[in-house]
Protein backbone atom coordinates (compact mmCIF):
# COMPACT_ATOMS: atom_id res chain seq x y z
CA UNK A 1 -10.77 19.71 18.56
CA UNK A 2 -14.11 18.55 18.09
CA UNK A 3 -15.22 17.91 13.94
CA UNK A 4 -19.06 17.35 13.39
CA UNK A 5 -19.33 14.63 11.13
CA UNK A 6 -22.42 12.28 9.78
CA UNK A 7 -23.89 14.25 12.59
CA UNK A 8 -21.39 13.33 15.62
CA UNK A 9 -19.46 15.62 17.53
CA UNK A 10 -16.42 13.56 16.83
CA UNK A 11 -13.30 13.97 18.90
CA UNK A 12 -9.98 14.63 16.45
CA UNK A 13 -6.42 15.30 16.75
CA UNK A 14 -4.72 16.36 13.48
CA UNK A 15 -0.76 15.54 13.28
CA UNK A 16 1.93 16.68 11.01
CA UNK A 17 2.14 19.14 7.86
CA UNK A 18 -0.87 20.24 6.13
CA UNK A 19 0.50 19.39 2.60
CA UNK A 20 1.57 15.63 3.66
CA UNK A 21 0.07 12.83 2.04
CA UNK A 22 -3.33 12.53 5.11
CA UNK A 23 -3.72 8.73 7.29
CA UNK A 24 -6.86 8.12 9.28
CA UNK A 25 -6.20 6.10 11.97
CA UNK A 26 -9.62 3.81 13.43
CA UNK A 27 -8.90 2.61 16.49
CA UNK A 28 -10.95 -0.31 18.01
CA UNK A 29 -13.56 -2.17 20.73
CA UNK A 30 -13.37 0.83 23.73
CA UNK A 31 -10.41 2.32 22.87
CA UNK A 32 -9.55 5.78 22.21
CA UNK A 33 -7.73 7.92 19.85
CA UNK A 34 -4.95 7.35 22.68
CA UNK A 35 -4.80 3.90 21.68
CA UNK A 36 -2.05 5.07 18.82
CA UNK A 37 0.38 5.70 21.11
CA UNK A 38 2.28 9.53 20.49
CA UNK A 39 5.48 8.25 19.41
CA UNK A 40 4.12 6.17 16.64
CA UNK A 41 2.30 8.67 15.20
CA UNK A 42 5.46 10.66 15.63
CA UNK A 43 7.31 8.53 13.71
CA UNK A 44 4.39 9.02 11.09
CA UNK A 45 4.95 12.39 10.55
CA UNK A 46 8.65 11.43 10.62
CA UNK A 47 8.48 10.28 7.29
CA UNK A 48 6.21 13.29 5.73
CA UNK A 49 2.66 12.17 6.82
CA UNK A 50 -0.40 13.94 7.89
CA UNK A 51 -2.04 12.01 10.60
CA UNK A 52 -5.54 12.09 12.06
CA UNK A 53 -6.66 10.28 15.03
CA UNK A 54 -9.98 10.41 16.21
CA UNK A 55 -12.38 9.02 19.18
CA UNK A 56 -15.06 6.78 17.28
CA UNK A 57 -18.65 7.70 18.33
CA UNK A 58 -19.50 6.92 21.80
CA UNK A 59 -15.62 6.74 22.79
CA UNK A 60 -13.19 9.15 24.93
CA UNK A 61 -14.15 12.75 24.19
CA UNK A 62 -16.53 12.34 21.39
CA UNK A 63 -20.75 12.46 21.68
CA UNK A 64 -21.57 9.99 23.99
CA UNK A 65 -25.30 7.77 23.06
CA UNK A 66 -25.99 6.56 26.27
CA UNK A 67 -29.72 7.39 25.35
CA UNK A 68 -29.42 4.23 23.70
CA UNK A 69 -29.30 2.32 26.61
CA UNK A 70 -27.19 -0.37 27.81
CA UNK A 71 -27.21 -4.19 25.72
CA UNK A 72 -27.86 -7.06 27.82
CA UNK A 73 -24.54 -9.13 26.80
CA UNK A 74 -25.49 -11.90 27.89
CA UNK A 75 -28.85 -11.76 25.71
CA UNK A 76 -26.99 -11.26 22.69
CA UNK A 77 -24.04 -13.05 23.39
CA UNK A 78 -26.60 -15.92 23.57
CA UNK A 79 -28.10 -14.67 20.29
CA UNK A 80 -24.79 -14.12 18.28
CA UNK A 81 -23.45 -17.77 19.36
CA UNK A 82 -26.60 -19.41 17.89
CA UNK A 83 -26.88 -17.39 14.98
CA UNK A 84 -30.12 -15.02 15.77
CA UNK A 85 -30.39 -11.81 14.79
CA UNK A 86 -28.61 -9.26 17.58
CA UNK A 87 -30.08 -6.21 17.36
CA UNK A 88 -27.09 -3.36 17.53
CA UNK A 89 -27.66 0.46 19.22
CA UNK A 90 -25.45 1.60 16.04
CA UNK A 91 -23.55 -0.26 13.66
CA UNK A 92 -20.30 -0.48 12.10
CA UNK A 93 -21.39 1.06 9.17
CA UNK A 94 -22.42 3.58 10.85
CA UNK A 95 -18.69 4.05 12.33
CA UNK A 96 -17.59 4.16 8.76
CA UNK A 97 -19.71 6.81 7.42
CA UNK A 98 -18.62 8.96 10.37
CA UNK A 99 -14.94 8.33 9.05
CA UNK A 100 -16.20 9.38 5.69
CA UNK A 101 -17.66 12.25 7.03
CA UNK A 102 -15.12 13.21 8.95
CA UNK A 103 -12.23 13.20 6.20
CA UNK A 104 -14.85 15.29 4.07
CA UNK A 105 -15.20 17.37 6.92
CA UNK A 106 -11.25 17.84 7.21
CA UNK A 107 -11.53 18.98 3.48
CA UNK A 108 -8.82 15.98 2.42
CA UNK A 109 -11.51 14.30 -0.48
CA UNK A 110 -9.50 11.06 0.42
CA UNK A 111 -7.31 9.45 3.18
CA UNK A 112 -5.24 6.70 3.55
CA UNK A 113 -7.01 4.68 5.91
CA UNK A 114 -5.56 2.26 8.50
CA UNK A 115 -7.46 1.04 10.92
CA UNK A 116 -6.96 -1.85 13.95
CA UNK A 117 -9.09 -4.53 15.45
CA UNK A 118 -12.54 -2.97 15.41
CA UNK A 119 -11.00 0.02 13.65
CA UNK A 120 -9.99 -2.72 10.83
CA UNK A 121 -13.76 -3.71 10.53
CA UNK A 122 -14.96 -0.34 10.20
CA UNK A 123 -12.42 0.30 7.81
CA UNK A 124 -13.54 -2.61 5.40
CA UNK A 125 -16.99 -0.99 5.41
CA UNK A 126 -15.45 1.97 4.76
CA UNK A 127 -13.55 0.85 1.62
CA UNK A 128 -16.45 -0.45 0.33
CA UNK A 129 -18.85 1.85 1.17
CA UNK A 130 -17.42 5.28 0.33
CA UNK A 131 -14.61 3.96 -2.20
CA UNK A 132 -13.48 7.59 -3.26
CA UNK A 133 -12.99 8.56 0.11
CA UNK A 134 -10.05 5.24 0.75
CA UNK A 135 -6.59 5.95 -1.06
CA UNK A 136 -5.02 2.69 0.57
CA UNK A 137 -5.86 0.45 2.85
CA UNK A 138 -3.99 -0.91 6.13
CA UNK A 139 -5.70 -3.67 8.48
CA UNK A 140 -3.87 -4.83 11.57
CA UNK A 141 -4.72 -7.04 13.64
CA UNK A 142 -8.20 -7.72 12.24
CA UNK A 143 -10.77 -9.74 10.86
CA UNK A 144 -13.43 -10.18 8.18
CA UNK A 145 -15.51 -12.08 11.20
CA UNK A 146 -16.37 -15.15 9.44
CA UNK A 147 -17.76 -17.88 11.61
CA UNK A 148 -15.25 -20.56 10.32
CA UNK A 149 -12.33 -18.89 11.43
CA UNK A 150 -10.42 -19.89 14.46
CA UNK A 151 -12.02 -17.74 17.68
CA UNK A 152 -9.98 -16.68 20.94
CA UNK A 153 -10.18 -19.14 23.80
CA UNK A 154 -12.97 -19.43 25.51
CA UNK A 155 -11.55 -18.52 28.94
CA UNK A 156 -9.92 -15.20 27.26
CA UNK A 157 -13.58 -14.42 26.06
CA UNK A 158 -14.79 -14.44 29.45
CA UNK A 159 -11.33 -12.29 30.57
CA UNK A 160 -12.32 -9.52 27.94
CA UNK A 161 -16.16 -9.55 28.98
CA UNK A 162 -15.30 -9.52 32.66
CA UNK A 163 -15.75 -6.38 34.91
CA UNK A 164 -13.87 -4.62 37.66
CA UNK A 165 -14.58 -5.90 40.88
CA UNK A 166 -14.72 -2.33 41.97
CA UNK A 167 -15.08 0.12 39.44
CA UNK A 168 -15.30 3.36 41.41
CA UNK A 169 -12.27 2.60 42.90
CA UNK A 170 -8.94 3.29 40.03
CA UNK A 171 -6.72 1.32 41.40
CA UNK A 172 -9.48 -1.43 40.89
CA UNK A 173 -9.83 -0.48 37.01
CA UNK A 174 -5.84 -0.29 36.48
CA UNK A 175 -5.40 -4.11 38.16
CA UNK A 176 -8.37 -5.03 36.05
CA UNK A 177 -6.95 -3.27 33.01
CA UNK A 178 -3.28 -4.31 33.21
CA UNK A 179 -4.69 -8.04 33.50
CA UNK A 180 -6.40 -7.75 30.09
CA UNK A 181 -3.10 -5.89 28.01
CA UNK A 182 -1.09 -8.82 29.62
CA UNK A 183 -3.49 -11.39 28.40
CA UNK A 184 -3.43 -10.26 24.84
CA UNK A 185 -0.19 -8.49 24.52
CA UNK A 186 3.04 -9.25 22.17
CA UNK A 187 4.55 -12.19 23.92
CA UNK A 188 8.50 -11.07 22.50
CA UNK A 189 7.37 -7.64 23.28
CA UNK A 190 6.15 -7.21 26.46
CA UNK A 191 5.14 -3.49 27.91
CA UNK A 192 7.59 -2.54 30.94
CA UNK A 193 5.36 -2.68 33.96
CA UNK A 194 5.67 1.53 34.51
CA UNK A 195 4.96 2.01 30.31
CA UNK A 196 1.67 -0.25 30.62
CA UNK A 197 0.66 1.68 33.85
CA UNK A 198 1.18 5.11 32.60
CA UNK A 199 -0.46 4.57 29.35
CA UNK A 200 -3.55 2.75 30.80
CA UNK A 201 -4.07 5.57 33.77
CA UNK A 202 -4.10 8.51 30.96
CA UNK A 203 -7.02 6.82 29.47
CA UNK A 204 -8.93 6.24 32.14
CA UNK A 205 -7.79 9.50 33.35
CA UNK A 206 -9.00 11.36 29.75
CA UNK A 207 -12.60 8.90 30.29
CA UNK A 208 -13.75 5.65 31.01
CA UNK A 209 -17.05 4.35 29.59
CA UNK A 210 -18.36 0.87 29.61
CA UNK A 211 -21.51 1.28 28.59
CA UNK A 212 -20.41 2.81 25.20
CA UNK A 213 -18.06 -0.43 25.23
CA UNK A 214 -20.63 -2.45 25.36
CA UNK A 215 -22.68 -1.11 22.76
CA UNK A 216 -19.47 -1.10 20.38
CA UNK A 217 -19.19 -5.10 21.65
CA UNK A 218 -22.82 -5.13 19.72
CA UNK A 219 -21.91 -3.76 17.08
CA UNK A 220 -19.13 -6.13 15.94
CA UNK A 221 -21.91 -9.41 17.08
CA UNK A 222 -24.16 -8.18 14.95
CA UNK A 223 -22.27 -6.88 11.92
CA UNK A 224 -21.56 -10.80 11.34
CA UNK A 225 -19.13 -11.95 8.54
CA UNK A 226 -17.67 -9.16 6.15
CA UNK A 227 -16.51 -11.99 3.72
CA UNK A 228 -19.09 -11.15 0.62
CA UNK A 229 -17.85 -7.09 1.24
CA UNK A 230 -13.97 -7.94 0.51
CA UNK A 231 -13.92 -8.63 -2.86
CA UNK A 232 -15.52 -5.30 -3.56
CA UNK A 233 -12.67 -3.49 -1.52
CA UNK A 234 -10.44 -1.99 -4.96
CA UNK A 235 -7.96 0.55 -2.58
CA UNK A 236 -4.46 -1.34 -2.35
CA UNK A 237 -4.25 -2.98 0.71
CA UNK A 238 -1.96 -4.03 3.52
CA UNK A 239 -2.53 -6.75 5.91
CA UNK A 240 -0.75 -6.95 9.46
CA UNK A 241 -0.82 -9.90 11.71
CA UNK A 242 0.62 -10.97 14.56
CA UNK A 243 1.57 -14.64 14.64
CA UNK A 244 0.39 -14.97 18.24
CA UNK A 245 -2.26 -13.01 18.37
CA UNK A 246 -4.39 -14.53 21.03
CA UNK A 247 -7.69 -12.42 20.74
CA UNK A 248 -7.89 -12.60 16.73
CA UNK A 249 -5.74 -15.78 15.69
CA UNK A 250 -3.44 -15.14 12.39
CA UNK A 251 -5.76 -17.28 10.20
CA UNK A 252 -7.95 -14.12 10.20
CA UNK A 253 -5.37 -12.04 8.72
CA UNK A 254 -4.31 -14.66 6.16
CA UNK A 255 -7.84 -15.06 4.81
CA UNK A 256 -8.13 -10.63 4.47
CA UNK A 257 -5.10 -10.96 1.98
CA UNK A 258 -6.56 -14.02 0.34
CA UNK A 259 -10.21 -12.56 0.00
CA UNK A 260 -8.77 -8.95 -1.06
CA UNK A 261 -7.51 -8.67 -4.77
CA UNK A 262 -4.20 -7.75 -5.01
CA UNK A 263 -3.69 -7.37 -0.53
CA UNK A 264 -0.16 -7.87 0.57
CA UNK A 265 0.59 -9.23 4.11
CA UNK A 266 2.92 -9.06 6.60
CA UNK A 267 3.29 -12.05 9.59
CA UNK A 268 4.94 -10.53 12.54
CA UNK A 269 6.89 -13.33 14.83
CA UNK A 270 5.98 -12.99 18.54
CA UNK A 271 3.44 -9.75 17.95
CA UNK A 272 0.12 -10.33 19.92
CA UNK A 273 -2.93 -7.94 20.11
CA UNK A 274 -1.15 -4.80 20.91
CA UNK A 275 1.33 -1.95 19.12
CA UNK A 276 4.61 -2.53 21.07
CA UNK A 277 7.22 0.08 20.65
CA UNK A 278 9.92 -2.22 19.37
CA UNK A 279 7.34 -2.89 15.98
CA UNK A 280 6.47 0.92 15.79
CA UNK A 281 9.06 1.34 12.76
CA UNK A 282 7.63 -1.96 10.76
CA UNK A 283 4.26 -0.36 11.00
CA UNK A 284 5.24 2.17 9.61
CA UNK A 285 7.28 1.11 6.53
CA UNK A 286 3.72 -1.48 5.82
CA UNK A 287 1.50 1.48 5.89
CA UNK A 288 4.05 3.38 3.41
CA UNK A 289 4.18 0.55 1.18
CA UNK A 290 0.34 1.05 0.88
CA UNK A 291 0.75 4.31 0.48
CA UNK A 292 3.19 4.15 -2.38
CA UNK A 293 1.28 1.47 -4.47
CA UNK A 294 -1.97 3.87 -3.98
């Protein structure tokens, strides 16, 4: 169903019983509200939840902003590296007032809030920004974006900015696509080969926009370091990381739960930058935990 919020025509799929305590799920860089895979958000409502996913602005089936033009990456890659100004087609902030809106919208007052990668940044803004709207808190897989922190290998950087030889051709985008999950994937938890497939074809199936990827890319270069915002996040909060992570190392998860009063964390041993299956059930009993202490 589509949910006007902060303006947007956002995209939203509402899970589970109406009286269950409600979870926003932010998903991150280009992906859509697909990116929570069905049976985790099954296992969600398993346990008495209410669960909204949503595509973020500019993503899957939401309002698209291609009047805002395309970003010259390499411009403001060149920018961001040497610490200039990058000027963004919409910020992060701007994806966390839509989230705001959006649980207003629902009628819910406040959500428990998890969000990954991207999702995670937006959801720090959010915490800080519209504090009443934020029962708890769940980052995974996420950063605050300081400078100092570790950063993914340079030749991964230039896997994950790379294009499809072909991209009118799908066969093209799924070889180009599988590459990338296999790059940054759960090394103990690899996808099977027809799981991967299946999920990555629905997406592009549902939409494929790079454009709107690239002015989400933007937005995280020019948002900067969160750092100075954590301290003023007060929801209790969950951090998870996974140890090998190779897109957003694990020293950016252990500095969230250090810079966050009160933020408990949770290390995961072979996880990467991905939600495999077999960890579906730990996720689950981390967000809970936030949701009990909130």
């Amino acid at each position: 169903m589509q949910i006007s919020a902060n303006g947007v025509a956002l995209e939203v799929e509402d899970h589970g019983p109406a009286s269950g305590a409600p979870v926003l799920l932010i998903m991150g860089l280009g992906m859509q509200l697909l990116g929570w895979p069905d049976g985790f958000v099954g296992q969600l409502v398993a346990r008495g939840l209410r669960v909204i996913r949503f595509d973020n602005r500019d993503i899957g089936l939401s309002q698209r902003f291609d009047h805002l033009g395309v970003p010259n990456l390499a411009l403001d890659a060149f920018r961001h590296f040497t610490g200039m100004r990058v000027h963004a087609p919409y910020t992060l902030a701007d994806l966390a007032d839509d989230s705001a809106a959006l649980i207003e919208a629902l009628g819910l007052g406040s959500a428990h809030v998890c969000g990954a990668s991207m999702g995670g940044m937006v959801a720090q803004h959010l915490a800080v920004r519209h504090p009443q709207r934020v029962r708890s808190l769940t980052l995974m897989m996420t950063t605050s974006g300081a400078r100092r922190l570790p950063q993914p290998h340079w030749k991964l950087q230039a896997a994950m900015l790379s294009r499809p030889q072909n991209p009118r051709e799908f066969d093209n985008l799924m070889a180009h696509f599988t590459r990338i999950a296999r790059l940054i994937g759960s090394p103990a938890y690899p996808a099977e080969e027809h799981e991967l497939r299946e999920r990555l074809a629905r997406s592009l199936k549902r939409s494929y926009r790079p454009a709107a990827v690239a002015r989400q890319l933007v937005a995280i270069a020019a948002d900067g370091d969160r750092s100075a915002l954590l301290p003023r996040i007060q929801a209790p909060t969950q951090v998870i990381h996974g140890l090998q992570d190779p897109l957003v190392p694990v020293e950016a998860g252990r500095d969230l739960a250090r810079r966050i009063a009160g933020a408990q964390i949770d290390l995961i041993e072979g996880m990467g930058h991905d939600l495999p299956e077999q960890l579906w059930p730990r996720f689950v009993d981390d967000i809970l935990k936030a949701v009990a202490r909130a």
